[in-house]
N, C-alpha and C. Protein backbone atom coordinates (compact mmCIF):
# COMPACT_ATOMS: atom_id res chain seq x y z
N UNK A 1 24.00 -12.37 2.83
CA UNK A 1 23.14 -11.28 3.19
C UNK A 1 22.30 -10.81 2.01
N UNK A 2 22.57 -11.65 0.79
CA UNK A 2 21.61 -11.63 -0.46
C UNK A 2 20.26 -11.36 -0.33
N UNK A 3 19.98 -12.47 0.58
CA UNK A 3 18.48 -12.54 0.59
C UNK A 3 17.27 -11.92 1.62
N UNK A 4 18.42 -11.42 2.70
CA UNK A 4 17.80 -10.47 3.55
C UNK A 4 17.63 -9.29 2.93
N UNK A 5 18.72 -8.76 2.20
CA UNK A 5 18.53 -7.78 1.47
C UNK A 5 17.60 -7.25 0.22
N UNK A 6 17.54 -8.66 -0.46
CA UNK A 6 16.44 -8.29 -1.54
C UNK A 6 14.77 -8.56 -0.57
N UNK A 7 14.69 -8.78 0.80
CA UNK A 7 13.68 -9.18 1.17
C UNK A 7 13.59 -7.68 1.32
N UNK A 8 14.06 -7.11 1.75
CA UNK A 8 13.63 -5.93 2.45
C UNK A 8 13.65 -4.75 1.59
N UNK A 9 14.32 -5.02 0.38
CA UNK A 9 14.11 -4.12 -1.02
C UNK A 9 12.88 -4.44 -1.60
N UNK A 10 12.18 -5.80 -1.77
CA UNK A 10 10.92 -6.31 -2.47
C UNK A 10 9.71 -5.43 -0.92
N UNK A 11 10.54 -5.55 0.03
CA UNK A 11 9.38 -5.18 1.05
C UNK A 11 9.34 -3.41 1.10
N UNK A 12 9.96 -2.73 0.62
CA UNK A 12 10.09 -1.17 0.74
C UNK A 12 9.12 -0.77 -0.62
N UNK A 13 9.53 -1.75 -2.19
CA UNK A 13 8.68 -1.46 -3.22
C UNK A 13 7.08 -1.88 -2.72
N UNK A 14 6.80 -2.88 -1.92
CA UNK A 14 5.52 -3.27 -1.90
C UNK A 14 5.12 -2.02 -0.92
N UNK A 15 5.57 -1.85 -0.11
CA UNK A 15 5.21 -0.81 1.19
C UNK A 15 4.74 0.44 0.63
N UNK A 16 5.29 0.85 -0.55
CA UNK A 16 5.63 1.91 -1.34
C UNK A 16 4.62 2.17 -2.21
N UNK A 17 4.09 0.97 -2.89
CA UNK A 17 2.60 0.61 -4.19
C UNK A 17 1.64 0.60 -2.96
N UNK A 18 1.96 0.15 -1.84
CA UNK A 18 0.50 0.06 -1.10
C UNK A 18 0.20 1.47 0.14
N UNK A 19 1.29 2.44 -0.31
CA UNK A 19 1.29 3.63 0.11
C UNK A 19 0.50 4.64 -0.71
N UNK A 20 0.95 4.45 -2.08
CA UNK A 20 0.09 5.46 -3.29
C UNK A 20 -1.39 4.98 -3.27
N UNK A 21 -1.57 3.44 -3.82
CA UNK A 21 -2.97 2.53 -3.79
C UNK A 21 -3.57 3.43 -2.51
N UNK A 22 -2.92 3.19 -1.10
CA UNK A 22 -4.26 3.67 0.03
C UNK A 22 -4.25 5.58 -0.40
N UNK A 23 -3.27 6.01 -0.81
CA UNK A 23 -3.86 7.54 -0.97
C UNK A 23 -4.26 7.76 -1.94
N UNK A 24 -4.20 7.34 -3.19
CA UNK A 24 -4.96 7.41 -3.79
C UNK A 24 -6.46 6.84 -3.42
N UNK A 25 -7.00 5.77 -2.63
CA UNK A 25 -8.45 5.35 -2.70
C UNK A 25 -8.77 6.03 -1.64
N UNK A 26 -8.11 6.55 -0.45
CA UNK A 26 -8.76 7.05 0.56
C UNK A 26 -8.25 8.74 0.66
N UNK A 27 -7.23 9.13 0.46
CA UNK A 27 -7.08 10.31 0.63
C UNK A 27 -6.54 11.24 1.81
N UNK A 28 -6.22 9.91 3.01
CA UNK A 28 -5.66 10.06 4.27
C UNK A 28 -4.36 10.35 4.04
N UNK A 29 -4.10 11.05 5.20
CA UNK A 29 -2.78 12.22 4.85
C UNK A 29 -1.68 11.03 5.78
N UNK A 30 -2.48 10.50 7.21
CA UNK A 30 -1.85 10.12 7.97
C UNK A 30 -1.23 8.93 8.23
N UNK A 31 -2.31 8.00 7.27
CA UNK A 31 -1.89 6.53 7.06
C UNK A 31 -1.16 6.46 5.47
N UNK A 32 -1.04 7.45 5.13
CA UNK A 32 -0.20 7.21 3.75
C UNK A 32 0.88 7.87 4.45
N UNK A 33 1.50 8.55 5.26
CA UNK A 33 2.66 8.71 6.07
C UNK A 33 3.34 7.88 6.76
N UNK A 34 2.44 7.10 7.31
CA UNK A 34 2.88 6.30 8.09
C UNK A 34 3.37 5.02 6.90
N UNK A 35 2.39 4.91 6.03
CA UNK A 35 3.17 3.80 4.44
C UNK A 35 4.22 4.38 4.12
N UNK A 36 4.67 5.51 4.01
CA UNK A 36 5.63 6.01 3.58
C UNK A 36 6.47 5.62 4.17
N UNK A 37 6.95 6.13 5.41
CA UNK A 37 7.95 6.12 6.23
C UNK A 37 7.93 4.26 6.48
N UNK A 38 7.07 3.49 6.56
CA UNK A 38 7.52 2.19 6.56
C UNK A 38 8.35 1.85 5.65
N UNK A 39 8.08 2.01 4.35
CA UNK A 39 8.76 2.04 2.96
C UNK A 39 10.18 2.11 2.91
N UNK A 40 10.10 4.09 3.66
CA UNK A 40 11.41 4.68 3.32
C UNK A 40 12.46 3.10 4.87
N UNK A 41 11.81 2.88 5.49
CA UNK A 41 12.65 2.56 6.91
C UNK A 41 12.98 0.72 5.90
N UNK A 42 12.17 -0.02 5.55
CA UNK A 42 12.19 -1.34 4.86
C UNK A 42 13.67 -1.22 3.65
N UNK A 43 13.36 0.35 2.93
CA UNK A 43 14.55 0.70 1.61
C UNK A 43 16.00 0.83 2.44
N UNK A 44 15.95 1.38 3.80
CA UNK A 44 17.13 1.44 4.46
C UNK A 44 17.59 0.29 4.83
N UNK A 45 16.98 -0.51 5.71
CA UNK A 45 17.41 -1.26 6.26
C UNK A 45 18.12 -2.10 4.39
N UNK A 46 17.21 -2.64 3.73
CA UNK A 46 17.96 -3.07 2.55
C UNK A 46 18.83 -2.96 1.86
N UNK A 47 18.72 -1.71 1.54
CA UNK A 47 20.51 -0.85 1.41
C UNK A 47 21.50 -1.57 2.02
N UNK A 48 21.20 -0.91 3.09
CA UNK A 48 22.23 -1.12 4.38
C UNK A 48 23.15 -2.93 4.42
N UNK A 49 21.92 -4.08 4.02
CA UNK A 49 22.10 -5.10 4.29
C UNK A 49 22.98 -5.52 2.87
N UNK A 50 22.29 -5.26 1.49
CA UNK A 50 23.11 -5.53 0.69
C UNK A 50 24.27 -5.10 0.42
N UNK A 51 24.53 -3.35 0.70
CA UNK A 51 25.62 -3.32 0.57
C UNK A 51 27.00 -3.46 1.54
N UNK A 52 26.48 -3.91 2.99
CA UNK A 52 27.53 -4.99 3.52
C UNK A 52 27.46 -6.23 3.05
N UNK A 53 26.67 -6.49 2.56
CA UNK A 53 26.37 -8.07 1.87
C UNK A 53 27.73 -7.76 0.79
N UNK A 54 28.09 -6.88 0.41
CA UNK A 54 29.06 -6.93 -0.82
C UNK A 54 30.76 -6.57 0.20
N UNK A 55 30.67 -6.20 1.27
CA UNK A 55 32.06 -6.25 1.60
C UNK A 55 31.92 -7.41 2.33
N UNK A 56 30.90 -7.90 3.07
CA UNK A 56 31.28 -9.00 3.82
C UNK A 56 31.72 -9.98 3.02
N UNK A 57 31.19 -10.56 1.66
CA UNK A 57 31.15 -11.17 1.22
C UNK A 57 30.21 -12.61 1.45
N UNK A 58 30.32 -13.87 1.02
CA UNK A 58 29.50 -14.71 0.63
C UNK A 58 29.74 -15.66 2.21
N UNK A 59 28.66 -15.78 2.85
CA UNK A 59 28.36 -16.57 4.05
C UNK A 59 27.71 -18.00 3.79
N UNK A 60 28.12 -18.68 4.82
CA UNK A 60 27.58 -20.18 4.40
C UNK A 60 26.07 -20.39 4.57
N UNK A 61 25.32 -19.30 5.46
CA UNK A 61 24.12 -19.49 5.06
C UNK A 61 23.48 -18.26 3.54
N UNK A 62 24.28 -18.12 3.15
CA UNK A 62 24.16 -17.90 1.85
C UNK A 62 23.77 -18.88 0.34
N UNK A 63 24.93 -19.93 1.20
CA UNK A 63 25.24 -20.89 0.20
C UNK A 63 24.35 -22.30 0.47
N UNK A 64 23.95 -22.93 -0.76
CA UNK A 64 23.14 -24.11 -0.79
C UNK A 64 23.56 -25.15 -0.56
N UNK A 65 25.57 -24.98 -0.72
CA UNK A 65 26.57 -26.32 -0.79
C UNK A 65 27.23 -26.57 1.26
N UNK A 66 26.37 -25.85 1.69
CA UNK A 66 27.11 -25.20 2.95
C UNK A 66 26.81 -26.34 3.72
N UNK A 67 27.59 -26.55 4.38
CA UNK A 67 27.88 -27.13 5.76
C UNK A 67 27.27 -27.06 7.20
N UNK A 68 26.38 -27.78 8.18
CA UNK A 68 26.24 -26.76 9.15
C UNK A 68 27.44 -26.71 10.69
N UNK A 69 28.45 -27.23 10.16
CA UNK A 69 29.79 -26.93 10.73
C UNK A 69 30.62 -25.81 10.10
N UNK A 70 29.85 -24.84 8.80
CA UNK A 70 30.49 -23.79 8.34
C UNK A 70 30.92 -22.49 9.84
N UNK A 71 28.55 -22.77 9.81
CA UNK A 71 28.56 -21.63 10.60
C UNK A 71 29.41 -21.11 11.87
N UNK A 72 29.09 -20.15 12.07
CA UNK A 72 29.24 -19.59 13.36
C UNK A 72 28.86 -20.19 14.83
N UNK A 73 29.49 -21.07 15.36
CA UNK A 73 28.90 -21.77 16.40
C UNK A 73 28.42 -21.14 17.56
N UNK A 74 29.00 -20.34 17.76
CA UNK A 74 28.81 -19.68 19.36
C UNK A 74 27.60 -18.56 18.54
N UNK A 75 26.34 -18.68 19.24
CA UNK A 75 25.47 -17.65 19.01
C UNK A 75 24.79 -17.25 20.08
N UNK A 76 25.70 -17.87 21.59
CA UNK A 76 24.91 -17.60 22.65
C UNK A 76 24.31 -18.67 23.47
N UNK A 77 23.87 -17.57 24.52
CA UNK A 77 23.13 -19.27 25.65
C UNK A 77 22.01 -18.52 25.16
N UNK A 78 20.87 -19.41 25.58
CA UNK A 78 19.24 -19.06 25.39
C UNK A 78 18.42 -19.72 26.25
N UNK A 79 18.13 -19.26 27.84
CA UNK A 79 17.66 -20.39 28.67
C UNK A 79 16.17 -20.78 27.58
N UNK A 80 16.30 -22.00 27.93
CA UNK A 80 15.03 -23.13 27.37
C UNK A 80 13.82 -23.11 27.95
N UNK A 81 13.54 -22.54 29.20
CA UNK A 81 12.42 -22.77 29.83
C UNK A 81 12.04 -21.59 30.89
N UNK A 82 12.69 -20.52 30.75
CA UNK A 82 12.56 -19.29 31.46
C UNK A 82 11.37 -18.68 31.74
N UNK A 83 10.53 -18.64 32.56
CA UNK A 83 9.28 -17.62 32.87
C UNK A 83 9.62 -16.22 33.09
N UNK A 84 10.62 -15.83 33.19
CA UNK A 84 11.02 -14.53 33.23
C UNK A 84 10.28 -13.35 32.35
N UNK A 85 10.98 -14.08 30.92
CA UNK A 85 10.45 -12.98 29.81
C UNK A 85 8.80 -13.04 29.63
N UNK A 86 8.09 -13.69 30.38
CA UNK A 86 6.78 -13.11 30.56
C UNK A 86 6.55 -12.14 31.47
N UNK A 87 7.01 -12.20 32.83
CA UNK A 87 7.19 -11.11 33.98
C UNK A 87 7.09 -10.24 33.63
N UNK A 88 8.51 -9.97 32.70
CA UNK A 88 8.80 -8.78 31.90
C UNK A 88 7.70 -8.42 30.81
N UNK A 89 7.17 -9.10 29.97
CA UNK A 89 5.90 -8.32 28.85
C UNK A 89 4.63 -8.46 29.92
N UNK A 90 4.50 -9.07 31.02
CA UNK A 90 3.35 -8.29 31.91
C UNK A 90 3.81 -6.83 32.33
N UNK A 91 5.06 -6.56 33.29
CA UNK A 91 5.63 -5.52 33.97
C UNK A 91 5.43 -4.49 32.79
N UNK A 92 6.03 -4.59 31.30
CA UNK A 92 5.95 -3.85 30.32
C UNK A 92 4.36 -3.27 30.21
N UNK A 93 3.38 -4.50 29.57
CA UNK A 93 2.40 -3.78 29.56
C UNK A 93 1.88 -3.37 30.57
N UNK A 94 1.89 -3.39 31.78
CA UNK A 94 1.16 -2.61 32.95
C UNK A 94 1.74 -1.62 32.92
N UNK A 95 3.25 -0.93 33.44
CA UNK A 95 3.48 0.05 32.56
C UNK A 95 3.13 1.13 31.56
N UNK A 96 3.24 0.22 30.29
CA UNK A 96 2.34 1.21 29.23
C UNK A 96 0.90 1.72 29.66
N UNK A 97 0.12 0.77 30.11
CA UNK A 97 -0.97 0.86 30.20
C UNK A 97 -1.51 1.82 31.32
N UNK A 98 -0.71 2.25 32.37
CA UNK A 98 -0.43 3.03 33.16
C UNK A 98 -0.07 4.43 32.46
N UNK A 99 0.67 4.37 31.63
CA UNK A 99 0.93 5.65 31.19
C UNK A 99 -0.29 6.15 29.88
N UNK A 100 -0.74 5.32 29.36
CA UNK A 100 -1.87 5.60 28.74
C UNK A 100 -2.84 6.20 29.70
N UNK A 101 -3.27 5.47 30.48
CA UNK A 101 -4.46 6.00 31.31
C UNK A 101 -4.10 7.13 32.45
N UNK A 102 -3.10 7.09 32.38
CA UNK A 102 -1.87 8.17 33.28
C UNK A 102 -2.79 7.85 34.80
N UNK A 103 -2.64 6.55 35.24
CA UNK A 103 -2.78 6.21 36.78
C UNK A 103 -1.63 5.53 36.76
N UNK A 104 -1.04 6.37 38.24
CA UNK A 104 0.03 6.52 39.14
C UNK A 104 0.60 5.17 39.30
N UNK A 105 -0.50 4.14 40.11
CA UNK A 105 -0.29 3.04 41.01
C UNK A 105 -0.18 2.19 39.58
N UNK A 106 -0.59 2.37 38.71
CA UNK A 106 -0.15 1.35 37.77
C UNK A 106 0.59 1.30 37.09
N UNK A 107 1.57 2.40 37.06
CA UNK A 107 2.56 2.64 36.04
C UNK A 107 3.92 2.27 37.43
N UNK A 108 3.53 2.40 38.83
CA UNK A 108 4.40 1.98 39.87
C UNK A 108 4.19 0.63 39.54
N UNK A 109 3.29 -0.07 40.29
CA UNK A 109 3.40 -1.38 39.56
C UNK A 109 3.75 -2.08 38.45
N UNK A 110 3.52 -1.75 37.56
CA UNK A 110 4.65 -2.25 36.04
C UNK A 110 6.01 -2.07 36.65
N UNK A 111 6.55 -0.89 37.00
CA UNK A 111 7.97 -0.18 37.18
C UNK A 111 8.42 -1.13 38.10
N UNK A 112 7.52 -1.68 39.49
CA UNK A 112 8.35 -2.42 40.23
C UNK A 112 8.15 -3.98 39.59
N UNK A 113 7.34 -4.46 38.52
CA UNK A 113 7.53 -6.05 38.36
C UNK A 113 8.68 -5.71 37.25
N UNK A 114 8.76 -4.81 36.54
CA UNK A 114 10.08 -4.83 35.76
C UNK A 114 11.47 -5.10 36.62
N UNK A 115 11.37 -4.16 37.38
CA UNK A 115 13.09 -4.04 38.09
C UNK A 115 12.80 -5.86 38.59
N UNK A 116 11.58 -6.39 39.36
CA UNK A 116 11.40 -7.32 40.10
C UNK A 116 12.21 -9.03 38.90
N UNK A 117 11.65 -9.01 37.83
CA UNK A 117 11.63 -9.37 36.32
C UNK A 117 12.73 -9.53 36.16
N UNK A 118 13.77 -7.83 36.00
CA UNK A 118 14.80 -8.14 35.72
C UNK A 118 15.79 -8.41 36.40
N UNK A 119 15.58 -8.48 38.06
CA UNK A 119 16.90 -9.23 38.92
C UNK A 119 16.24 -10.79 38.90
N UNK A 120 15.02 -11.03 38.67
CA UNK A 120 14.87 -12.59 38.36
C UNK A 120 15.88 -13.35 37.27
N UNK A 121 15.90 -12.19 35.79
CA UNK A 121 16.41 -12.98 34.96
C UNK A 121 17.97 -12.79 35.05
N UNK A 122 18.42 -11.85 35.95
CA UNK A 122 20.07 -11.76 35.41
C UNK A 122 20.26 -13.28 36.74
N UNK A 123 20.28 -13.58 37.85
CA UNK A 123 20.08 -13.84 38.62
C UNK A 123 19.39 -15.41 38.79
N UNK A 124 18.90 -16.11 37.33
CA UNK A 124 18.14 -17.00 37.62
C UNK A 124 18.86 -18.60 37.37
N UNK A 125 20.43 -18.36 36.84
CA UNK A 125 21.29 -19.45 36.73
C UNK A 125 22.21 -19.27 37.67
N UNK A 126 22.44 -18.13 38.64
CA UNK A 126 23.16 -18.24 40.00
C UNK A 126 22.52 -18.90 41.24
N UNK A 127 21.84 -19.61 41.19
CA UNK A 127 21.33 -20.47 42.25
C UNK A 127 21.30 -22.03 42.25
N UNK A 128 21.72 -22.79 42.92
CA UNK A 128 22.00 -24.08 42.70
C UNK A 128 21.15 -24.67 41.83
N UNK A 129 21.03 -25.39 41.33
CA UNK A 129 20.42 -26.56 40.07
C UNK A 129 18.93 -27.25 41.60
N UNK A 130 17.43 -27.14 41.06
CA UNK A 130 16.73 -28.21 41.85
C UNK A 130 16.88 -29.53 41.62
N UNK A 131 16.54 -30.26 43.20
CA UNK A 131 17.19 -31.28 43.50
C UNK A 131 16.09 -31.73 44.05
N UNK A 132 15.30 -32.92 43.63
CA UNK A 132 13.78 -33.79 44.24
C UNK A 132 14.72 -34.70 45.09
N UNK A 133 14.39 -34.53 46.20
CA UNK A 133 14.60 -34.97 47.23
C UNK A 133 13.66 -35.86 48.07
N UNK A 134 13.74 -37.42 47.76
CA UNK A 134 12.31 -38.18 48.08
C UNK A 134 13.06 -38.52 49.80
């Protein structure tokens, strides 16, 4: 967790120089807030990572001598070819985009391809395997 951690410590100092740099050249209250708080959120997460990085101790993707029978095998299923999770970032942005423009029928519409989306995907390996049938 070495290197996630110093990524996100090198990424809180850069966030941090390019927070002062924009207020100092521009003088914006709101985008040097928003640098800030990226900064302060990049320094946390880093913290956070190195110093479980020191109780977890040393992981094989840590290590250069490592094995890839060290790792952790089970990381999950991941269907391969799912159209689902597009459904879902259409349903999403219609949605948003509905609530931006605050019309009704379009923020219903997002709402129903989401629910629609998400009984597709829980739902989409309980149905028999297709079968070409000449």
């Amino acid at each position: 967790m070495k290197i996630e951690g110093w990524l996100f410590a090198c990424g809180a100092f850069f966030y941090a120089l390019v927070a002062t740099v924009y207020w100092l050249i521009t003088g914006e209250i709101v985008g040097t807030t928003a640098l800030t708080l990226t900064a302060g959120l990049a320094g946390l997460v880093g913290f956070y990572t190195l110093f479980t990085g020191k109780r977890v101790g040393v992981r094989p993707e840590d290590r250069f001598d490592a094995e890839i029978s060290e790792a952790d095998p089970d990381y999950g299923f991941f269907s391969p070819h799912s159209w689902w999770p597009l459904v879902v970032g259409l349903g999403a942005m219609a949605t948003a985009l509905g609530v931006a423009f605050l019309t009704w029928w379009l923020i219903l519409f997002g709402f129903c391809t989401l629910v629609f989306a998400a009984i597709g995907m829980v739902f989409e390996y309980l149905r028999p395997p297709y079968v070409d049938v000449d």
